[in-house]
Structures are given as structure tokens and as C-alpha cells.
N, C-alpha and C. Protein backbone atom coordinates (compact mmCIF):
# COMPACT_ATOMS: atom_id res chain seq x y z
N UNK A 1 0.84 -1.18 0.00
CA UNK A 1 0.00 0.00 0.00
C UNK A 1 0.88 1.25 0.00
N UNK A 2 0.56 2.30 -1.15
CA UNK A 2 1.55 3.50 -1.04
C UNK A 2 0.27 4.39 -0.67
N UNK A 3 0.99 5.26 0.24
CA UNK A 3 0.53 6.66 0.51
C UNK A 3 0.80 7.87 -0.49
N UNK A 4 0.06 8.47 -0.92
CA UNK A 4 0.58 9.76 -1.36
C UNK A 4 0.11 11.20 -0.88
N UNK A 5 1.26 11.61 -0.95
CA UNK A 5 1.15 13.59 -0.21
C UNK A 5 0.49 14.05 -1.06
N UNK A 6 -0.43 14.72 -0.49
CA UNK A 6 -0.83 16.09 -1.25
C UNK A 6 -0.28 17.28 -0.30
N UNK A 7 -0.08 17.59 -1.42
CA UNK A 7 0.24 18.84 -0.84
C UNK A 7 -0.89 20.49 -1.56
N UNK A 8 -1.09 21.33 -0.69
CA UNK A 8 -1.86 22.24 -0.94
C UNK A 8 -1.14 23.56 -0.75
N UNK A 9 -0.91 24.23 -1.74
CA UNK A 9 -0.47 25.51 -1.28
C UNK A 9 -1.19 26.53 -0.40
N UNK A 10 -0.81 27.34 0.32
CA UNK A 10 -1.29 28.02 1.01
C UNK A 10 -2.53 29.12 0.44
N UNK A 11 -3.36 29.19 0.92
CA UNK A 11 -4.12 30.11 0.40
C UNK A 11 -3.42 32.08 0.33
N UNK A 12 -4.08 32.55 -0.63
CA UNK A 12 -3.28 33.92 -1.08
C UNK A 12 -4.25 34.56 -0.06
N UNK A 13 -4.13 35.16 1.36
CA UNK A 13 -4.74 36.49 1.96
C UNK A 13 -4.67 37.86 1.98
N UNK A 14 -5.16 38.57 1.98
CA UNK A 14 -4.73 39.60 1.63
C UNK A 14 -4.09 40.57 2.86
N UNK A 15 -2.58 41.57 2.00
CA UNK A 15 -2.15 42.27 3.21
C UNK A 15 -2.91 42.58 4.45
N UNK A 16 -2.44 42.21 5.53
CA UNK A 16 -2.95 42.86 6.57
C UNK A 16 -1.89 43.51 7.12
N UNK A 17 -3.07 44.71 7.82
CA UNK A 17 -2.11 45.87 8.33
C UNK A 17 -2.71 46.10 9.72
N UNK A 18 -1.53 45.67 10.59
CA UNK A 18 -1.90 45.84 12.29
C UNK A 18 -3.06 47.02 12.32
N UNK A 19 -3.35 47.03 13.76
CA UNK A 19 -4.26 48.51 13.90
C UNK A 19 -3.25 49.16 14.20
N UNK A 20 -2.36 49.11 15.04
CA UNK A 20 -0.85 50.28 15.18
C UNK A 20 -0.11 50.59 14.03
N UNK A 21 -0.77 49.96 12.78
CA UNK A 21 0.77 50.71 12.01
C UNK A 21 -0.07 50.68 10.97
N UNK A 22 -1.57 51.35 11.23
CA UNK A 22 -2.20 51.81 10.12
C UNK A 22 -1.81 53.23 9.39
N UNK A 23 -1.83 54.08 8.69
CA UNK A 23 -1.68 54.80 8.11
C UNK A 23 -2.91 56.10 7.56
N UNK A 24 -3.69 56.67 8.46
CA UNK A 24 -4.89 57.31 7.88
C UNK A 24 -4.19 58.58 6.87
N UNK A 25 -3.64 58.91 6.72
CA UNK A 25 -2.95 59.74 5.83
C UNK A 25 -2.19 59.64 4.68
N UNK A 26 -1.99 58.34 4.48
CA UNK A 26 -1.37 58.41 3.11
C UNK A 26 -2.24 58.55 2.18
N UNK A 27 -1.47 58.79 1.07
CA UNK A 27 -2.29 59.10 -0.32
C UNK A 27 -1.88 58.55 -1.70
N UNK A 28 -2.63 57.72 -2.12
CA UNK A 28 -2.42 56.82 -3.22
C UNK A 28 -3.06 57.62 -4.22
N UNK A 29 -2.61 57.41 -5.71
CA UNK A 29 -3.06 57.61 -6.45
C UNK A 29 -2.07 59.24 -7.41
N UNK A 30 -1.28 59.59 -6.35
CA UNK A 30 -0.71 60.66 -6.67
C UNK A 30 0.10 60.80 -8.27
N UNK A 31 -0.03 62.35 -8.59
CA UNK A 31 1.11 62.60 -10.00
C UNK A 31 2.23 62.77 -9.31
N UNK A 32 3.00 62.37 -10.28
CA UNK A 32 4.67 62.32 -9.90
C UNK A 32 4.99 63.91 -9.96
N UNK A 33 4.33 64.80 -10.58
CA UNK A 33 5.18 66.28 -10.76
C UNK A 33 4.32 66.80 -9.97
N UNK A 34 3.96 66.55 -8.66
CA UNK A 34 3.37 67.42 -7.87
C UNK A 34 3.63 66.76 -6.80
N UNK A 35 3.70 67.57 -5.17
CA UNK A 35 4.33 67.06 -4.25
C UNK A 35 2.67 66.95 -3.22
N UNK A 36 2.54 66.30 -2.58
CA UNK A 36 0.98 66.15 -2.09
C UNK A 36 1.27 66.89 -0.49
N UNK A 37 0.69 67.64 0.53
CA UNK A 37 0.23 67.68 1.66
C UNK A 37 -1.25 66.78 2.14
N UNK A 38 -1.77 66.37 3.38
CA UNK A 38 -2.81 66.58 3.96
C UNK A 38 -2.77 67.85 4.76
N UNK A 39 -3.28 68.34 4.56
CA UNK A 39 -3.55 69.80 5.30
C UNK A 39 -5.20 70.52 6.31
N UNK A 40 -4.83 69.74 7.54
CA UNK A 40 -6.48 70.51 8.82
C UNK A 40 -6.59 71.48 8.48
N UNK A 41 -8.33 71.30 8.35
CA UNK A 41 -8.90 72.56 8.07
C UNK A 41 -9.10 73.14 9.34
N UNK A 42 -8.38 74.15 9.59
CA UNK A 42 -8.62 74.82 10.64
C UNK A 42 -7.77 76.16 10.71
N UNK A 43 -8.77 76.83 11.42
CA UNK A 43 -8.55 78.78 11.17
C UNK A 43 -8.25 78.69 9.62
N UNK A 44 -7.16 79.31 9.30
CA UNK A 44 -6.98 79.70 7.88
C UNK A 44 -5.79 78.89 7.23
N UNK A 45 -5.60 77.95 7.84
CA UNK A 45 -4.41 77.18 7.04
C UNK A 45 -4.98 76.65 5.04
N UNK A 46 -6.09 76.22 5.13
CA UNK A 46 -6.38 76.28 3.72
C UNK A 46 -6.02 77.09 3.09
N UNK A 47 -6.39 78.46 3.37
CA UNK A 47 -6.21 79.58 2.19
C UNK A 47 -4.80 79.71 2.38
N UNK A 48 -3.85 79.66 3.64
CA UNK A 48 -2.54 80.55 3.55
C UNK A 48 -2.06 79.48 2.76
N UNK A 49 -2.11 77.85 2.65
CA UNK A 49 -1.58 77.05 1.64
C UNK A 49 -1.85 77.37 0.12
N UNK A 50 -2.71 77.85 -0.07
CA UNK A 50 -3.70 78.52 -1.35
C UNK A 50 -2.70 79.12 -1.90
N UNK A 51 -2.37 80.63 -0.79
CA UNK A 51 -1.73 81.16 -0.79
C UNK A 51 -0.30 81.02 -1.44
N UNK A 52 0.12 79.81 -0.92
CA UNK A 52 1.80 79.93 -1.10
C UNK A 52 1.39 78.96 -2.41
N UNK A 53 0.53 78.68 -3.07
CA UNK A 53 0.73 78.02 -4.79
C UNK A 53 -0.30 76.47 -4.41
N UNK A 54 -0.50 76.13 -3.48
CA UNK A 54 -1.19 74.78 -3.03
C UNK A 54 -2.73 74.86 -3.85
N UNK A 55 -3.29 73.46 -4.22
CA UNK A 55 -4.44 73.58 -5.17
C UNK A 55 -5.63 72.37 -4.35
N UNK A 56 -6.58 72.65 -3.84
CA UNK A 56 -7.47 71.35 -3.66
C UNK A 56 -7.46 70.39 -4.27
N UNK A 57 -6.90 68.99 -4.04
CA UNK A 57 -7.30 68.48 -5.18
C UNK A 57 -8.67 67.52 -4.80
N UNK A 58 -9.38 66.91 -6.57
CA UNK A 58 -10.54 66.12 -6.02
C UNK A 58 -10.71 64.48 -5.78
N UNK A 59 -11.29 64.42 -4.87
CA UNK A 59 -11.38 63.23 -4.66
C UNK A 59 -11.53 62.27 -5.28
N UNK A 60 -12.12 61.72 -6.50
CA UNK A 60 -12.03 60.59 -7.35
C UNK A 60 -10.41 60.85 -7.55
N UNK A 61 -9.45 61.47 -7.94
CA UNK A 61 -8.48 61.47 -8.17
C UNK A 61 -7.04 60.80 -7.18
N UNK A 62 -7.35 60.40 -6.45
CA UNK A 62 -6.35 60.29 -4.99
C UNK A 62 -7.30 59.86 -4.34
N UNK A 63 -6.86 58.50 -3.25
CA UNK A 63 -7.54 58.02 -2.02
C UNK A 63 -6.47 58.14 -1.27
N UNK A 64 -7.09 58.58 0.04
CA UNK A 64 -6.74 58.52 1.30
C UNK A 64 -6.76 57.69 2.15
N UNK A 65 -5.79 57.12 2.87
CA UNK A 65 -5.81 56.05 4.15
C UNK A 65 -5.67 54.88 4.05
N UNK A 66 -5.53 54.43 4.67
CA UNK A 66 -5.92 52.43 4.55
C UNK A 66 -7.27 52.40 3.78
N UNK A 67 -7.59 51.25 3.59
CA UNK A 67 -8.38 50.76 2.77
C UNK A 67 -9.68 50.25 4.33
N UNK A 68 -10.71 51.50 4.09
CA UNK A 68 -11.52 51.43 5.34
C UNK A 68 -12.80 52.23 4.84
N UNK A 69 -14.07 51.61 5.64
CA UNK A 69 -15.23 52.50 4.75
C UNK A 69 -15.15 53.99 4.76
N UNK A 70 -14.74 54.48 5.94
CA UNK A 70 -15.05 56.39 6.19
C UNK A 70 -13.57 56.50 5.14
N UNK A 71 -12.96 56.41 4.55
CA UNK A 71 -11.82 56.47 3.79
C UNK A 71 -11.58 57.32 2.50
N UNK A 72 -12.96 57.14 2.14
CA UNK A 72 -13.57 57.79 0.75
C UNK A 72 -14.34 59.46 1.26
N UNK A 73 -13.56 59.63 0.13
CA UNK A 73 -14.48 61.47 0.37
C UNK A 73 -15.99 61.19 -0.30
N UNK A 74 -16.57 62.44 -0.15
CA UNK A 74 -18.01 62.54 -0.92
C UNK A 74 -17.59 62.67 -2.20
N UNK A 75 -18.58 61.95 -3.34
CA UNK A 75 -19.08 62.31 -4.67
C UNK A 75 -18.66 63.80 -4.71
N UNK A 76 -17.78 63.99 -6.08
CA UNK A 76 -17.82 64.92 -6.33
C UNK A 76 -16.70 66.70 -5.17
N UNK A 77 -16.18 65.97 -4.41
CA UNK A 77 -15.93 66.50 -3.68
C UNK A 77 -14.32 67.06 -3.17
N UNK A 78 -13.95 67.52 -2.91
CA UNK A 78 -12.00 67.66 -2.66
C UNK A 78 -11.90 66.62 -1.45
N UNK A 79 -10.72 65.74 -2.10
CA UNK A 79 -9.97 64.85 -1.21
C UNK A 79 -10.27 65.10 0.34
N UNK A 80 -10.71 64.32 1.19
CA UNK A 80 -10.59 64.74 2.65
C UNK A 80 -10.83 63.90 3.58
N UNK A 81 -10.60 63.83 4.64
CA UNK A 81 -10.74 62.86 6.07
C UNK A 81 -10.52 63.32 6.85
N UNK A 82 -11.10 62.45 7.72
CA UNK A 82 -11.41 62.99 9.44
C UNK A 82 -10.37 62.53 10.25
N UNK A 83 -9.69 63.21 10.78
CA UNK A 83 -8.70 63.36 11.66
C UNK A 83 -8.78 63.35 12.98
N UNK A 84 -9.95 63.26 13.82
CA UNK A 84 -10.12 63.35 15.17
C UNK A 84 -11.58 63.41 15.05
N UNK A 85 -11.75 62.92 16.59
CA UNK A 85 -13.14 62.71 16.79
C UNK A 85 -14.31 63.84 17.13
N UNK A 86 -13.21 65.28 17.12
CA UNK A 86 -14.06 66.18 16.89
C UNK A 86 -14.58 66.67 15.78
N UNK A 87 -14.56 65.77 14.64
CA UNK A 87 -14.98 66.05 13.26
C UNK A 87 -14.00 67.24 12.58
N UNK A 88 -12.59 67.42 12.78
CA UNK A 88 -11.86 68.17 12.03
C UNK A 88 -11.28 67.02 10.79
N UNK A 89 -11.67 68.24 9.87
CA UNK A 89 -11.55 67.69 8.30
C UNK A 89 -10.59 67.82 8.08
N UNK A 90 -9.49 67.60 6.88
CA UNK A 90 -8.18 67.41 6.56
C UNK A 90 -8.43 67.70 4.97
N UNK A 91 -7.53 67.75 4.25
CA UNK A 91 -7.99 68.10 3.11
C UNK A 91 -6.36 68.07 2.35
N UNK A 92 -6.43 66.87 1.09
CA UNK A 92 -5.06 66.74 0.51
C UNK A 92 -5.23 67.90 -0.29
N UNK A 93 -3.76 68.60 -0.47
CA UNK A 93 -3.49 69.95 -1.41
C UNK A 93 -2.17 69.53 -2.01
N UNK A 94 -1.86 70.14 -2.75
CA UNK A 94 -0.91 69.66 -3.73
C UNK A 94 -0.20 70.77 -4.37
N UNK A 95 1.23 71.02 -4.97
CA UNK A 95 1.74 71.98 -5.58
C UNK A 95 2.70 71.18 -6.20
N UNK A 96 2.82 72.14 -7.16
CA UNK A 96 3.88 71.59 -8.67
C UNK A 96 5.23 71.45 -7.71
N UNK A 97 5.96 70.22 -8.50
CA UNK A 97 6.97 70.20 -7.53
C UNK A 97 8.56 71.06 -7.87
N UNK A 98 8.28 71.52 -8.72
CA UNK A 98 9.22 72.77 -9.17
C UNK A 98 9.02 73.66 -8.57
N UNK A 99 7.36 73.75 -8.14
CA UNK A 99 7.73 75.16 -7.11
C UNK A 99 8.05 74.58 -5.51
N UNK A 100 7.85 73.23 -5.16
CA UNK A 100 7.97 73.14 -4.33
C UNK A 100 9.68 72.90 -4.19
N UNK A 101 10.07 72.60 -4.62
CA UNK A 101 11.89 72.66 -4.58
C UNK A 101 12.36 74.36 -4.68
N UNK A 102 11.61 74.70 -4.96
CA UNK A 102 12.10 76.31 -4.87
C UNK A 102 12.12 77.01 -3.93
N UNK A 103 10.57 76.07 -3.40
CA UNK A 103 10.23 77.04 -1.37
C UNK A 103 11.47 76.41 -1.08
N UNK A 104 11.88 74.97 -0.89
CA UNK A 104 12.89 74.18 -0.19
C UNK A 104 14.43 74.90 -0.32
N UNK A 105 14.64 75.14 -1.31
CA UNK A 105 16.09 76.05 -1.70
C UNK A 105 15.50 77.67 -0.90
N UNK A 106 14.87 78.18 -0.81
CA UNK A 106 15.10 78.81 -0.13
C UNK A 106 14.81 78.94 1.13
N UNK A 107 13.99 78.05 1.86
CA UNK A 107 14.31 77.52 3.41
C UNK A 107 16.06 76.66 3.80
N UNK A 108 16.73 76.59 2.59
CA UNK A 108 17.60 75.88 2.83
C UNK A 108 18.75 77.20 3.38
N UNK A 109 18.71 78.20 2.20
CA UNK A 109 18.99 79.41 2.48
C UNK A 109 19.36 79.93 3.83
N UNK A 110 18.27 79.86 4.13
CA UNK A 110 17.66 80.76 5.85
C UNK A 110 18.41 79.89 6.74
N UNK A 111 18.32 78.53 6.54
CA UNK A 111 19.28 77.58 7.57
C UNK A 111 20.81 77.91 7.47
N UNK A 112 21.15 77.75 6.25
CA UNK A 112 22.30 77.81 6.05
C UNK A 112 22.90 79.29 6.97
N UNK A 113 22.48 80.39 6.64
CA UNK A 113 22.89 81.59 6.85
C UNK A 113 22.50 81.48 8.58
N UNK A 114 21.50 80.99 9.21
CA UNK A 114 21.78 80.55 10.41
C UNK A 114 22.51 79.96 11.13
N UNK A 115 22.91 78.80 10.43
CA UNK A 115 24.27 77.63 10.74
C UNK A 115 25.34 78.75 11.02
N UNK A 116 25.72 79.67 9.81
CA UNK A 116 26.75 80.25 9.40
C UNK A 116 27.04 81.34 10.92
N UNK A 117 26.32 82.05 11.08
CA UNK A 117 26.32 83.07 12.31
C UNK A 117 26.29 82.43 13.57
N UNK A 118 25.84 81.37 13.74
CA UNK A 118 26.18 79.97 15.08
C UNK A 118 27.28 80.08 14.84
N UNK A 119 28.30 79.45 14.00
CA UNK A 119 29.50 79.67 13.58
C UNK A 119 30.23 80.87 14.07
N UNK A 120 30.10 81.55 13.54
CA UNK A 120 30.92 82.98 13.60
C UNK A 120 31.04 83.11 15.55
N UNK A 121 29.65 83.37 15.52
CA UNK A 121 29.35 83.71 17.00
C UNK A 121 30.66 83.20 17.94
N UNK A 122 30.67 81.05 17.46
CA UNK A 122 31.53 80.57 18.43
C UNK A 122 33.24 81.31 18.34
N UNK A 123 33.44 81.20 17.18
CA UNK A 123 34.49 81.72 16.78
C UNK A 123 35.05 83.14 17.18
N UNK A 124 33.78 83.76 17.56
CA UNK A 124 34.33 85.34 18.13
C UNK A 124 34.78 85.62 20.04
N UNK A 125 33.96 84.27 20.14
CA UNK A 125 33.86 84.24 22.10
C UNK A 125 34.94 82.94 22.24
N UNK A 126 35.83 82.56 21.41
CA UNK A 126 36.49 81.41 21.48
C UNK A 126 37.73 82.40 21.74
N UNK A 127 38.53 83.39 21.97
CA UNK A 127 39.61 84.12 22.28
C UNK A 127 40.46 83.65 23.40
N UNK A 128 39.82 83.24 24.67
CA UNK A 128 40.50 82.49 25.53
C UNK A 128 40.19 81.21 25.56
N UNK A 129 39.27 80.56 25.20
CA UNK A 129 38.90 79.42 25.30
C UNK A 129 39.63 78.23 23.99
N UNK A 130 39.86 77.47 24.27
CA UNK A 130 40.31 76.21 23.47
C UNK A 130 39.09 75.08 22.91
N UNK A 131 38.85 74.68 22.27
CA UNK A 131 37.69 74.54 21.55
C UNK A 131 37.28 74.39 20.15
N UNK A 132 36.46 73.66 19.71
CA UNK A 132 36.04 74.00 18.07
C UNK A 132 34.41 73.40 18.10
N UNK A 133 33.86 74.43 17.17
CA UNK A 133 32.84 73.62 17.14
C UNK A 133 32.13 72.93 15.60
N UNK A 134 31.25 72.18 15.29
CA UNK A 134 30.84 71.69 14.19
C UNK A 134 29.57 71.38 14.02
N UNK A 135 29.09 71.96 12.81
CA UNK A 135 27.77 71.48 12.64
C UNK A 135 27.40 70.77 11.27
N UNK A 136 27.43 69.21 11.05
CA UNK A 136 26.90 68.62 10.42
C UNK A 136 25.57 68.34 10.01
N UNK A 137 25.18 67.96 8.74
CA UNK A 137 23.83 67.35 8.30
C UNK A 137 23.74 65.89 8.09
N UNK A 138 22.73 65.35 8.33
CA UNK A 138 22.84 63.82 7.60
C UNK A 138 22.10 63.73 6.65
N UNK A 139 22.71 62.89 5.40
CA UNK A 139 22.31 62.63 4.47
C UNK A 139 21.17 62.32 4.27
N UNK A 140 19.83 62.95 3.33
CA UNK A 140 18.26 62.47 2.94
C UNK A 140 18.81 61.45 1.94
């Protein structure tokens, strides 16, 4: 009498994602030449993003979050989700990413020229003192 194995491959399940290392903020679906925010609606941060070049974008276009029913915006509506249980809305905004490397070069600016006068500063009160100081970045 022979026996024979079967063997069964495992069934295919689908990703699961702990409840701790869910993600309500990411955003799928994005263009590559535009850099995405979620941005709370609250006081005037919408418009001052407006402001600096940022655009609503709409919801059929981009989903938000894990894959969960409240996840989906309304028909017809700009990207958005709820962020807390006091019903503050969130709202993805987006800007070309040419301009957004441009804000970045010049926040890089403002650091730099900060670094630079940290610098100086030590260098001017270092007269009796023995000492050096350094300020590194780490690599993105």
C-alpha cells in the first residue's frame, strides 16, 4: 500500500495591516510632478496654503488612508478625512513640484545663513577658550 502527499499551497490572503501601524494619511493615487500635503482645516491654514501656490485636489483622483469605509471622500468633492473625533476635516493639497523645490532652496537658504552666524558667534567668544565647534547634516 503506497501513501501519497498532497500537498496544498497556502491560500493567497490579503495584506494585513496591524491597527498600530495603520496609516490614515497616506495618499495613493498621486502625480509624480506634484508634491501632495494633507492639510487641517482649521482657522486659515487652507487659504494661507492657497496662498503659497497649493491647489485642492478632487477626490475621485487620490484616495486617502488604509483601505476602510469612512476612507472615501463625498461624490464629487475635494480629497478629505477625518482626523479626530471632533470632526476636524483634513484636506489633501498639492503643488507643482518645481515650485515646491524652490520654497525648499530657499528655506535651505535661511538655515544655512543661520548655521553660518552659530558659527561665527563661536568663533568670536572662542579668544581664551580652546575649543572648536561643528555642525553637520545627515544625508536624505
Amino acid at each position: 500500500m503506497t501513501r501519497e502527499t498532497v500537498s496544498k499551497a497556502a491560500p493567497q490572503r490579503t495584506k494585513r495591516t496591524p491597527i498600530n501601524g495603520r496609516n490614515v494619511l497616506t495618499v495613493e493615487g498621486k502625480d509624480p510632478n506634484y508634491v501632495y500635503r494633507v492639510v487641517n482645516d482649521v482657522g486659515d491654514r487652507i487659504t494661507t496654503f492657497q496662498d503659497a501656490g497649493y491647489e485642492l485636489v478632487e477626490g475621485k483622483s487620490v484616495r486617502i488612508g488604509d483601505r476602510r469605509v469612512n476612507a472615501a471622500s463625498p461624490e464629487g468633492s475635494k480629497a478629505q478625512v477625518s482626523v479626530d473625533k471632533n470632526g476636524t476635516k483634513a484636506f489633501v493639497m498639492r503643488i507643482p513640484k518645481e515650485w515646491y523645490d524652490e520654497d525648499q532652496a530657499a528655506k535651505q537658504i535661511h538655515v544655512d545663513a543661520l548655521e553660518q552666524s552659530i558659527k561665527q558667534d563661536a568663533l568670536s567668544k572662542n579668544d581664551l577658550r580652546t575649543g572648536r565647534i561643528e555642525i553637520t547634516r545627515g544625508q536624505n
